[in-house]
Protein backbone atom coordinates (compact mmCIF):
# COMPACT_ATOMS: atom_id res chain seq x y z
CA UNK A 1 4.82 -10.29 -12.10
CA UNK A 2 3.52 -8.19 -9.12
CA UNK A 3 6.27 -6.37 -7.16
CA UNK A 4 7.49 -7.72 -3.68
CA UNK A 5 6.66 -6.06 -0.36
CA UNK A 6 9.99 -4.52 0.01
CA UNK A 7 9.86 -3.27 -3.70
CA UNK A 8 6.55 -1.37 -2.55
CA UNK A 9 7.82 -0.38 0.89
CA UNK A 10 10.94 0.85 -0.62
CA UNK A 11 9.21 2.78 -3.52
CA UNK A 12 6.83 4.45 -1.18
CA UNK A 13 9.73 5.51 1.77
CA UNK A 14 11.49 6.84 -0.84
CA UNK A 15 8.41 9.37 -2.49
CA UNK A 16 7.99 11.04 0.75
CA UNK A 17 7.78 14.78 -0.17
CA UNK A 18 10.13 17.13 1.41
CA UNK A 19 9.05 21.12 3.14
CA UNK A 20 11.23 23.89 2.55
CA UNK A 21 12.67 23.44 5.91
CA UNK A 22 13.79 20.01 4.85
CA UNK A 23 11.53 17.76 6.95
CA UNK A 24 9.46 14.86 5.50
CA UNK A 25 6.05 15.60 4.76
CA UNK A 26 4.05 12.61 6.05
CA UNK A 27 0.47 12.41 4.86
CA UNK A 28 -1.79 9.34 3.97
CA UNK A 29 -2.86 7.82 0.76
CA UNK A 30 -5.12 4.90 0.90
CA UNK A 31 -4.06 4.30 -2.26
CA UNK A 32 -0.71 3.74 -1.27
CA UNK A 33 -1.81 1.92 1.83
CA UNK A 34 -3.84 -0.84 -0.51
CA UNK A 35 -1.09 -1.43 -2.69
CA UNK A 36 1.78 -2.06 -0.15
CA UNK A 37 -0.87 -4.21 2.32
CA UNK A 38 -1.48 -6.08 -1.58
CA UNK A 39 2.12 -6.84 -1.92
CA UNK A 40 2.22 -7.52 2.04
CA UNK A 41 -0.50 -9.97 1.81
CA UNK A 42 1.15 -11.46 -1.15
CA UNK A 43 4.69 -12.01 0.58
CA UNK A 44 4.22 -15.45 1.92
CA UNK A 45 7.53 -16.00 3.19
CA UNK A 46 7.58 -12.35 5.29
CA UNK A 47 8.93 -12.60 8.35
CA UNK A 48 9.48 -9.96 11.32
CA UNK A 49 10.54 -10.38 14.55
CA UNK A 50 9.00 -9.58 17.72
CA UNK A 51 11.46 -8.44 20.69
CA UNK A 52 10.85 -8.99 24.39
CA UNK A 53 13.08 -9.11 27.39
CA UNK A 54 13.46 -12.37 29.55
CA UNK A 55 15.92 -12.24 32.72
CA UNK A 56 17.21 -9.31 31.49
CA UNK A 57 18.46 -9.89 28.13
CA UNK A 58 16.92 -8.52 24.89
CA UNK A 59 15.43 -12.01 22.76
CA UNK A 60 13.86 -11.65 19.12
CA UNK A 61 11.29 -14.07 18.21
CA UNK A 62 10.21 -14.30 14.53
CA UNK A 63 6.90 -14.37 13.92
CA UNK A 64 5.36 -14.37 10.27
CA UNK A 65 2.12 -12.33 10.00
CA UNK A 66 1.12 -12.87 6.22
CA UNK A 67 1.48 -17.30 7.22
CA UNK A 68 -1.03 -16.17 10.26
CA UNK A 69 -3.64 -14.26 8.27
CA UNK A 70 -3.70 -17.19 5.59
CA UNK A 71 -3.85 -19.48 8.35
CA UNK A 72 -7.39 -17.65 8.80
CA UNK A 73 -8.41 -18.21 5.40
CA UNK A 74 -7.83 -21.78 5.39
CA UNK A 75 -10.05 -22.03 8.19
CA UNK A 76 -12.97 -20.38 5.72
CA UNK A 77 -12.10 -22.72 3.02
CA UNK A 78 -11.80 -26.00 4.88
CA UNK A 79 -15.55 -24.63 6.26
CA UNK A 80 -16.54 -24.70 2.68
CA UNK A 81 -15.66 -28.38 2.49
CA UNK A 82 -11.89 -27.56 0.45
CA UNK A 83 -9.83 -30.73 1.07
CA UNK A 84 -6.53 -30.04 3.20
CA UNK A 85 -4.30 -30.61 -0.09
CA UNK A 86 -6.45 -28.21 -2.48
CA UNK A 87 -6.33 -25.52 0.81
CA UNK A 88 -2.39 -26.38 0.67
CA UNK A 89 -2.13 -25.13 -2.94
CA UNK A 90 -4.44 -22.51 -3.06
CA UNK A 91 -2.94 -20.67 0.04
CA UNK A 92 0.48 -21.25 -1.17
CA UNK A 93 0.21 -19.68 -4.54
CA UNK A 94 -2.93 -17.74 -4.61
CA UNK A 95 -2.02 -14.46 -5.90
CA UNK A 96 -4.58 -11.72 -3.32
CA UNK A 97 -5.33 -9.26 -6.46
CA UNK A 98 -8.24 -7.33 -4.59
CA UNK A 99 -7.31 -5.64 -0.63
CA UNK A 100 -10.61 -3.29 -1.00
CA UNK A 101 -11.76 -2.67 2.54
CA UNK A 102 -8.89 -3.66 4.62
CA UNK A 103 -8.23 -0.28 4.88
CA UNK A 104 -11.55 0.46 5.85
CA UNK A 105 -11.29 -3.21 8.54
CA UNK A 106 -7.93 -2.27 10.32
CA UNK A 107 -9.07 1.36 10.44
CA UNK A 108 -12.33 0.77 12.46
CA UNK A 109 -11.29 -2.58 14.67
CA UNK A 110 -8.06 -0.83 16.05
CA UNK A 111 -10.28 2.41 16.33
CA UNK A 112 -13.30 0.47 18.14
CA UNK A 113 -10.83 -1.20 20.01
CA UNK A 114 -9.21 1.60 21.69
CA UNK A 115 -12.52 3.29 21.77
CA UNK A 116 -14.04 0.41 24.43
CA UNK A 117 -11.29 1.85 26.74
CA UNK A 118 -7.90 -0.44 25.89
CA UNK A 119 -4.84 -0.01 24.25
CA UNK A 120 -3.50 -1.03 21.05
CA UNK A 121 0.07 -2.18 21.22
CA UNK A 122 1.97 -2.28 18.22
CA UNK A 123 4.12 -5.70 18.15
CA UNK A 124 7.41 -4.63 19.88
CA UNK A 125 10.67 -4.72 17.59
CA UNK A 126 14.21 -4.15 19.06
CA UNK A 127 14.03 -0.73 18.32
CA UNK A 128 10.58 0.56 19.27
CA UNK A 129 7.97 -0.13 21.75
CA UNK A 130 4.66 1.66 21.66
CA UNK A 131 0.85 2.03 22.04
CA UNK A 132 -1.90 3.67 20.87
CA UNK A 133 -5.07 5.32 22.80
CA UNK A 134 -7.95 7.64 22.75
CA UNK A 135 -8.77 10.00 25.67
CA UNK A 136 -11.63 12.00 26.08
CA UNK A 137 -11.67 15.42 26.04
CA UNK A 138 -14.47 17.31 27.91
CA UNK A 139 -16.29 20.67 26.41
CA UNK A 140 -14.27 23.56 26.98
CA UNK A 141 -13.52 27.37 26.07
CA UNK A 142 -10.78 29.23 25.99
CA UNK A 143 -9.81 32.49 25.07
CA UNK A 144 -7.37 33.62 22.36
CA UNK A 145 -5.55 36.35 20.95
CA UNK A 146 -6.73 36.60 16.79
CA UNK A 147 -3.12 36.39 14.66
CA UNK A 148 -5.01 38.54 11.97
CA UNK A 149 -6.58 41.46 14.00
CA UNK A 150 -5.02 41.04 16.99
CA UNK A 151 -8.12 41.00 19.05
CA UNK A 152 -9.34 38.69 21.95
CA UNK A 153 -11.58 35.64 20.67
CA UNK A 154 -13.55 33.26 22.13
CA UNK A 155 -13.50 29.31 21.55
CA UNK A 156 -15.66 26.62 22.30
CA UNK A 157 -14.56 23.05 21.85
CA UNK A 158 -17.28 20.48 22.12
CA UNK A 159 -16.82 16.76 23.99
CA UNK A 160 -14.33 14.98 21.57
CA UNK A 161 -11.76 12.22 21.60
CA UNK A 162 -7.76 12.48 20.86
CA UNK A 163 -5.44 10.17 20.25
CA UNK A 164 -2.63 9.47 22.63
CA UNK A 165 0.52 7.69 21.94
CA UNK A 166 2.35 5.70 23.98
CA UNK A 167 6.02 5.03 23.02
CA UNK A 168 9.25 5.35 25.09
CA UNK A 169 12.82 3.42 24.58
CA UNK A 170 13.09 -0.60 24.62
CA UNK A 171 14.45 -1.33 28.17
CA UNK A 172 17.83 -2.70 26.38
CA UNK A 173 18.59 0.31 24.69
CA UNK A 174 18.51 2.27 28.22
CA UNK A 175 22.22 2.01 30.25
CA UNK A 176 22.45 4.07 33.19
CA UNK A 177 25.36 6.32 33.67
CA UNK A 178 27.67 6.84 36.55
């Protein structure tokens, strides 16, 4: 039997390398990307919730992500002519075995998205609220002082994009102080 989401989330978290300083190393393995969005896909039941603030009190709605993306692939098998029951069964126990190129989809439609000028907010949770953006950075030199040979280089930058982040404390967590 395939591991559960929090098996996989909980075995990755827990192999994150550690410097000399003590600090986590965080790098990226698409290898360990496809096999927790695998088990993620596979979690039917997974539920998060989303927070928000209305009249000025903190409120958590659950949504469930992995019932909305099967949702989607009902829709492609009830356009193939699959009867509502058969859809019912398949998308309840249908095992996804195969995530190649998700990776490769979330990757380019959040970078495409932010690229046509907007932001990509990350659902909110009670504990973090943030964005993500690219700026543009125009073509510029500067001049620098060489680590090696301690003499005065030159650097030119060409036009390129950054990404920005956008992230500062939920409203509810902020009190002001007297």
């Amino acid at each position: 039997m395939a591991k559960s989401f929090q098996e996989v989330f909980d075995e990755i978290k827990n192999n994150i390398s550690v410097s000399k300083k003590g600090k986590p190393i965080k790098t990226f393995s698409k290898s360990d990307f496809d096999t927790m969005a695998k088990a993620f896909l596979n979690e039917i039941g997974y539920k998060t919730e989303v927070a928000s603030i209305k009249e000025g009190k903190l409120v958590k709605n659950e949504v469930f992500p992995v019932k909305e993306f099967r949702t989607m692939l009902a829709t492609i098998l009830k356009d193939f002519g699959v009867d509502s029951a058969e859809r019912e069964r398949v998308l309840s126990t249908y095992e996804i075995k195969n995530v190649n190129g998700l990776y490769e989809v979330c990757s380019e439609l959040i970078y495409k998205y932010i690229e046509a000028g907007k932001k990509f907010d990350f659902m909110p949770k009670s504990d973090f609220k943030g964005s993500l953006l690219l700026k543009d950075v125009p073509k510029a030199t500067g001049t620098f002082r060489d680590i090696g040979s301690d003499k005065e280089i030159s650097i030119t930058k060409e036009a390129h994009k950054i990404l920005e982040r956008k992230s500062k404390c939920p409203e509810h967590l902020k009190k002001r102080n007297k």
